[in-house]
C-alpha atoms as a PDB file:
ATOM      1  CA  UNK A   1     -30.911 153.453-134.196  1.00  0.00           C
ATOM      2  CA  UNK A   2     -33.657 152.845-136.401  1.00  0.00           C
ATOM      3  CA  UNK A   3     -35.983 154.495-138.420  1.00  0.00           C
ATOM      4  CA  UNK A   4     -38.174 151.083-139.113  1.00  0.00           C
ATOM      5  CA  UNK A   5     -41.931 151.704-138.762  1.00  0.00           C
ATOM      6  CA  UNK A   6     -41.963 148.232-138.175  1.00  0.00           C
ATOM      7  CA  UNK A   7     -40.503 144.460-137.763  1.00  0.00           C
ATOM      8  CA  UNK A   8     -41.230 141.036-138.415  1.00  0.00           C
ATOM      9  CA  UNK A   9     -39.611 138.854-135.667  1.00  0.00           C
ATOM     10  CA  UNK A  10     -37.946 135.272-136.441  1.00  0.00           C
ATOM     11  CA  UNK A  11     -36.490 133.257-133.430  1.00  0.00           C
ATOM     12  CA  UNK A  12     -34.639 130.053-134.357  1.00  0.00           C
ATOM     13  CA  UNK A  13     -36.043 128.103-131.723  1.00  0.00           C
ATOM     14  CA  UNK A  14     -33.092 125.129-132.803  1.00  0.00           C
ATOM     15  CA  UNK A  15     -30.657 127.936-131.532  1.00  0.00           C
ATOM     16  CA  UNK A  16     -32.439 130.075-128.661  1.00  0.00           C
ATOM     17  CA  UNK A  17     -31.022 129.041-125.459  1.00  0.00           C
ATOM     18  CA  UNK A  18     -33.702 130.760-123.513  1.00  0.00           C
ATOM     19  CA  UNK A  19     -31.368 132.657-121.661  1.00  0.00           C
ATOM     20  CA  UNK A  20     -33.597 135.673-121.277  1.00  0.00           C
ATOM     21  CA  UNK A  21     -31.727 138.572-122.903  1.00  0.00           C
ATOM     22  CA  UNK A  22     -34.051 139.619-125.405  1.00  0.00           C
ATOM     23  CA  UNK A  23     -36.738 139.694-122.393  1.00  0.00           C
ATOM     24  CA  UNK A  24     -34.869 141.725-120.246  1.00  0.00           C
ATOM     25  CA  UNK A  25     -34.642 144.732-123.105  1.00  0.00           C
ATOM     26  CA  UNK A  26     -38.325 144.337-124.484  1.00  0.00           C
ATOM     27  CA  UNK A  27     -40.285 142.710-122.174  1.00  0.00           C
ATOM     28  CA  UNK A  28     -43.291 144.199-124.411  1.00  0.00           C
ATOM     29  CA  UNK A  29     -42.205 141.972-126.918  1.00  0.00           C
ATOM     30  CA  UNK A  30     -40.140 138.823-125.796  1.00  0.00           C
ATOM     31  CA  UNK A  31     -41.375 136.507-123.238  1.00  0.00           C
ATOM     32  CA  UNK A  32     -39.093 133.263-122.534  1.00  0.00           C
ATOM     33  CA  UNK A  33     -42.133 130.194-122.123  1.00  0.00           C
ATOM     34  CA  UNK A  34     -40.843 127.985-118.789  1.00  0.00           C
ATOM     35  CA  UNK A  35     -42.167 124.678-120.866  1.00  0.00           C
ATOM     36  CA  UNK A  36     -40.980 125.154-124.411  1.00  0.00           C
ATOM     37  CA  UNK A  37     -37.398 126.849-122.727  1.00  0.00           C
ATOM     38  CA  UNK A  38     -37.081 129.625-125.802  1.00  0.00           C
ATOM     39  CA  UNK A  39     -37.873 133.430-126.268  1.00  0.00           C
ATOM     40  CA  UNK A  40     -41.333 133.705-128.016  1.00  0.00           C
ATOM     41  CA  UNK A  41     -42.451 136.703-129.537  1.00  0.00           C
ATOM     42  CA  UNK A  42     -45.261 138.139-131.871  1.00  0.00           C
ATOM     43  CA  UNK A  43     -44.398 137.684-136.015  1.00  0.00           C
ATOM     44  CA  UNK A  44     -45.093 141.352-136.270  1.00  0.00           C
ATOM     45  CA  UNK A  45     -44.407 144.173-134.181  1.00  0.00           C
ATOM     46  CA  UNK A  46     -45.888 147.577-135.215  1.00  0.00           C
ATOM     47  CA  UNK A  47     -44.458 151.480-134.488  1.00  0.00           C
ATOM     48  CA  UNK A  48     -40.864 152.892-134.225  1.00  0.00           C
ATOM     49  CA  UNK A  49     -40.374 151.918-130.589  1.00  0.00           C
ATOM     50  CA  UNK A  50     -41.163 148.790-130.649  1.00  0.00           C
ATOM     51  CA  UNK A  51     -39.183 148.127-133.629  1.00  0.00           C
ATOM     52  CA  UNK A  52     -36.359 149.950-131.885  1.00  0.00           C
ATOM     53  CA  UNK A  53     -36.554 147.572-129.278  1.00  0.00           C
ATOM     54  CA  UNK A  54     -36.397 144.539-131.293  1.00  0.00           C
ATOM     55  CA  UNK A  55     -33.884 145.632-133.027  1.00  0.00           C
ATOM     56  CA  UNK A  56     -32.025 145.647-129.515  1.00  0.00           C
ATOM     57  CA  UNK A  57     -32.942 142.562-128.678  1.00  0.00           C
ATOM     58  CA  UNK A  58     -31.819 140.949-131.776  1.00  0.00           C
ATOM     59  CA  UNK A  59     -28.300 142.555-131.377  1.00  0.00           C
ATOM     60  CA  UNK A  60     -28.098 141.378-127.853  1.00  0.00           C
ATOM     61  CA  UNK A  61     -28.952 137.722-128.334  1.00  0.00           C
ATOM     62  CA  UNK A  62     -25.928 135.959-127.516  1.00  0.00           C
ATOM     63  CA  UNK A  63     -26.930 132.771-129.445  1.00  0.00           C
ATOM     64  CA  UNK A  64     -27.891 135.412-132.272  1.00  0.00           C
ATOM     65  CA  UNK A  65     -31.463 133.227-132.443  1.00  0.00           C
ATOM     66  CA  UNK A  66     -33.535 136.192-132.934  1.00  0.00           C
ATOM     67  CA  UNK A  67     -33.576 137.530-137.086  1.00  0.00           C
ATOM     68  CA  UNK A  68     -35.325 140.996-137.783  1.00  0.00           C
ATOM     69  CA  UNK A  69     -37.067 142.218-141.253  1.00  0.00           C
ATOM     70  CA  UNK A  70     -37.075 145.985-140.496  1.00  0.00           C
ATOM     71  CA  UNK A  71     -39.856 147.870-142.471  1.00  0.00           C
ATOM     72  CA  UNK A  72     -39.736 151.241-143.585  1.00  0.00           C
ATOM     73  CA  UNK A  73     -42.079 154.500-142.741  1.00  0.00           C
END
């Protein structure tokens, strides 16, 4: 778990299948777009559950597409 008070969100769209994994655990956060096929996301997500949540998402990426730069409290 995470103490981040927040995240900035990278997804490698060269290596994001679209596959919908990140979605599925923070919907608030990762959409997959139908036309481009990849996860998109915000640059910047703010508070400690929403970090929490990325952080999730980025360890559940199979394709490992999704790169995190926690920030602290």
């Amino acid at each position: 778990m995470t103490d981040a008070a927040s995240a900035d969100i990278l997804i490698d769209t060269d290596v994001c299948q679209g596959l919908g994994y990140c979605e599925r655990v923070a919907a608030e956060i990762f959409h997959v777009d139908d036309d481009l096929g990849v996860a998109v996301a915000p640059d910047l997500v703010t508070g400690a559950d929403s970090a929490r949540a990325a952080v999730a998402a980025e360890e559940l990426c199979p394709t490992r597409a999704i790169s995190l730069r926690l920030h602290m409290a």
